[in-house]
Protein backbone atom coordinates (compact mmCIF):
# COMPACT_ATOMS: atom_id res chain seq x y z
CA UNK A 1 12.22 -38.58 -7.41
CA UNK A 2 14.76 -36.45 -6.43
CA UNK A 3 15.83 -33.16 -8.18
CA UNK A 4 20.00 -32.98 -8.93
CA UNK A 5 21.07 -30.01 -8.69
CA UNK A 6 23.84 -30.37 -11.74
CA UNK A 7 25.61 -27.69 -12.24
CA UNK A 8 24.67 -25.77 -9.18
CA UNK A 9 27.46 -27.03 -7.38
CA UNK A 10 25.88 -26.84 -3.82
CA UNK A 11 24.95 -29.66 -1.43
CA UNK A 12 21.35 -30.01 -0.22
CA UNK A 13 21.96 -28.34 3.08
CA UNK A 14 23.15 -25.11 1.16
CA UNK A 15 20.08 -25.42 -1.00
CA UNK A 16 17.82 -25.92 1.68
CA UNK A 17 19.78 -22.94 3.44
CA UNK A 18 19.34 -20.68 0.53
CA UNK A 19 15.49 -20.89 0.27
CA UNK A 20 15.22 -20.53 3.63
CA UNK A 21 17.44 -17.36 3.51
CA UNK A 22 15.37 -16.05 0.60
CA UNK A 23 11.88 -16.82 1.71
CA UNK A 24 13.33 -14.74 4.53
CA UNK A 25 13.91 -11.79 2.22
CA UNK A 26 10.82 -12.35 0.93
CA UNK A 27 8.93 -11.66 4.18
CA UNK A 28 10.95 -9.00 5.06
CA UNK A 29 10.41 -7.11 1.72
CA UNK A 30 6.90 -7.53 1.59
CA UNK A 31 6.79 -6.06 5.52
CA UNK A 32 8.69 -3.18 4.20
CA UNK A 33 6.91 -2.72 1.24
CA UNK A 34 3.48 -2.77 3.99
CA UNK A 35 5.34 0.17 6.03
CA UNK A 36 4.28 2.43 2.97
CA UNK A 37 0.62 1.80 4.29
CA UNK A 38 1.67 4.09 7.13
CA UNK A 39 3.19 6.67 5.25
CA UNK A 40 0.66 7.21 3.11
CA UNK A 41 -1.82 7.40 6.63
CA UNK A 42 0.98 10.20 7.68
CA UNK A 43 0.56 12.31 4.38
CA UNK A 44 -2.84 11.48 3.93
CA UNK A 45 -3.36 13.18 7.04
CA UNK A 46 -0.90 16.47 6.57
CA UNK A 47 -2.52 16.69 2.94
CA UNK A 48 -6.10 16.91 4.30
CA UNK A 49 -5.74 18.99 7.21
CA UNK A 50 -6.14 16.53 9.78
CA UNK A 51 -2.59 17.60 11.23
CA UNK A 52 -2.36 21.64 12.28
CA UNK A 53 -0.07 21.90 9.31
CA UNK A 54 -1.88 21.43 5.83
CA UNK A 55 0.15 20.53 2.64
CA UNK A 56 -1.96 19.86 -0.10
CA UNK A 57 -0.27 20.92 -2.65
CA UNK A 58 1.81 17.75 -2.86
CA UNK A 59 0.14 15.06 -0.99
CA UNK A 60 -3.86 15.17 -1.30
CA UNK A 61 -6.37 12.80 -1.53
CA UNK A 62 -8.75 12.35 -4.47
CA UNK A 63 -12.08 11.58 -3.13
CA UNK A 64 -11.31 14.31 -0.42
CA UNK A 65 -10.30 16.89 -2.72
CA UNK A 66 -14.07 15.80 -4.68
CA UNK A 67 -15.75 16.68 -1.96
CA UNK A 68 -13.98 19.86 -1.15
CA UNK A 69 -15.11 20.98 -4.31
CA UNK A 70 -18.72 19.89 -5.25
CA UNK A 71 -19.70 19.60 -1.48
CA UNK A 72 -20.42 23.16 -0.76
CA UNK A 73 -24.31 22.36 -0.68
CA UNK A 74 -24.18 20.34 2.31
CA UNK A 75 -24.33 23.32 4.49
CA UNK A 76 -23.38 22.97 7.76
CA UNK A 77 -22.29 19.41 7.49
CA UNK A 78 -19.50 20.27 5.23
CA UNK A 79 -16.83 20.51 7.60
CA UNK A 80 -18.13 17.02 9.13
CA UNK A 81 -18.34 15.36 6.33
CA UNK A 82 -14.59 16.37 5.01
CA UNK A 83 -12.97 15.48 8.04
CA UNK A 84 -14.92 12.47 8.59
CA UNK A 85 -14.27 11.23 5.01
CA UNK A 86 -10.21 11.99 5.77
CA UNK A 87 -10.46 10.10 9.23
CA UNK A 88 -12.20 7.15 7.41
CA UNK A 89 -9.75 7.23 4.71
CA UNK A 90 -6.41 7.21 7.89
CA UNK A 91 -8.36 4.30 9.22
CA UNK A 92 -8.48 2.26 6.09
CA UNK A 93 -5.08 2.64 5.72
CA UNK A 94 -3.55 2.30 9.07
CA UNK A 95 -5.99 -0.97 8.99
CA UNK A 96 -4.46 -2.38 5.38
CA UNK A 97 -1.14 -1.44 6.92
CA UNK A 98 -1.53 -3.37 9.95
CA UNK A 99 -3.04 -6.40 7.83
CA UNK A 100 -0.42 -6.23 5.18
CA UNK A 101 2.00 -6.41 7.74
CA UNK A 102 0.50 -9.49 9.15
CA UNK A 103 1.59 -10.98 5.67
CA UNK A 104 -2.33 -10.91 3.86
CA UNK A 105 -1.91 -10.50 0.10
CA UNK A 106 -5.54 -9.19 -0.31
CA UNK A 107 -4.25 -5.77 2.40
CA UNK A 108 -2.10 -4.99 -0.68
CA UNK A 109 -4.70 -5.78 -3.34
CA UNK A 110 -6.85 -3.65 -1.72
CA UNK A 111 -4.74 -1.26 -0.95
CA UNK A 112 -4.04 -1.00 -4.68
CA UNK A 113 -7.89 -1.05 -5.81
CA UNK A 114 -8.38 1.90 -3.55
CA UNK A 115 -4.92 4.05 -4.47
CA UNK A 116 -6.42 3.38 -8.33
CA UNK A 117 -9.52 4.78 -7.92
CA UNK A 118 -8.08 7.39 -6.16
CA UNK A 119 -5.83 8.52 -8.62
CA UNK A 120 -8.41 8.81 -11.56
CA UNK A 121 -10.52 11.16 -9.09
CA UNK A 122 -7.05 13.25 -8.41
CA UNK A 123 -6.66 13.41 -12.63
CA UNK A 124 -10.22 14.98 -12.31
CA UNK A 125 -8.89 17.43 -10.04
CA UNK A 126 -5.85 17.77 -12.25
CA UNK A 127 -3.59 17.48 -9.15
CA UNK A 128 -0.21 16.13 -10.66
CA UNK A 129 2.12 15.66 -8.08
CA UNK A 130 -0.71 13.55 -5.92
CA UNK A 131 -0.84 11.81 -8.74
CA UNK A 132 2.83 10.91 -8.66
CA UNK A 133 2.63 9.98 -5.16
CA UNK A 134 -0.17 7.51 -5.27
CA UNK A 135 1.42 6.18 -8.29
CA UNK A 136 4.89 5.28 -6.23
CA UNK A 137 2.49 3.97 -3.64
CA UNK A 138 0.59 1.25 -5.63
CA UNK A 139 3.97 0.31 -7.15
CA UNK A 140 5.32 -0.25 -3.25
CA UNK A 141 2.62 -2.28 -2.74
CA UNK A 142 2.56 -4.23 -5.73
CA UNK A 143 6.00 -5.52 -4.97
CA UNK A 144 4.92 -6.34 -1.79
CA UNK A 145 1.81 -8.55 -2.90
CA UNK A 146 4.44 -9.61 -5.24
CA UNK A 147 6.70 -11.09 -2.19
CA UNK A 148 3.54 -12.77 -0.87
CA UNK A 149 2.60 -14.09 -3.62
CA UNK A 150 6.57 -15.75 -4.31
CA UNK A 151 6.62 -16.90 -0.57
CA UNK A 152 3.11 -18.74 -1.07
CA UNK A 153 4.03 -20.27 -3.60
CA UNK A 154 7.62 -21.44 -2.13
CA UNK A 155 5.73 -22.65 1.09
CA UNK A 156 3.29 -24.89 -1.65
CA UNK A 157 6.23 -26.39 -3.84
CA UNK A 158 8.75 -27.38 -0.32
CA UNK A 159 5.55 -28.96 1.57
């Protein structure tokens, strides 16, 4: 059976054309909403030290910041072990961001499990403004797991 559109007052072609057009804005918001996978690489990286400038006092990561302070007793694999967790942690995310891009919902999820863990070890280093910043970064990607998730479903229903 097929649905009327009463009251709508378009044909089918400008129907058709209008879910095409927004399953278009769909993909393209959940792309941008992925870009914020490589932003939060960048400041991971200038909030860490990887970058010859280091500004932690805004951007900083949680787990990072852990081991900065309780990971004295290492010795001399301190140094290793900080920058090697903050290279891991670029990789991860330049890696979601790539895969989010890509259009895979679980780059987001993920991306979100991992920003959320992060942000109760940041409360433990009572670092605020991090906070803040990881905060606007899982809602960025949650709209864009959001997008997939509409666009899925749009794909499903027109097939």
């Amino acid at each position: 059976m097929q649905t009327l559109n009463v009251g709508a007052g378009r044909t089918d072609a400008e129907y058709k054309a209008a879910e095409e057009q927004r399953r278009a804005d769909l993909l393209a918001d959940s792309r941008s909403d992925a870009n914020y996978f490589f932003w939060a690489a960048g400041l991971a990286a200038l909030g860490t030290g990887l970058f010859p400038v280091r500004l932690n006092v805004l951007v900083s990561i949680g787990v990072v910041d852990l081991l900065t302070f309780y990971g004295r007793p290492l010795g001399p694999l301190y140094p290793l072990a900080v920058y090697g967790m903050a290279c891991m942690w670029l990789v991860v995310m330049l890696g979601l961001g790539f895969a989010a891009r890509r259009g895979h919902r679980w780059a987001f999820l993920a991306g979100m499990l991992l920003y959320g863990v992060d942000m109760i070890a940041l409360m433990m280093m009572f670092s605020l403004w991090a906070f803040g910043i990881h905060a606007f970064f899982v809602l960025k990607w949650f709209q864009g797991q959001r997008a997939l998730k509409e666009l899925n479903e749009t794909n499903v229903s027109t097939s």
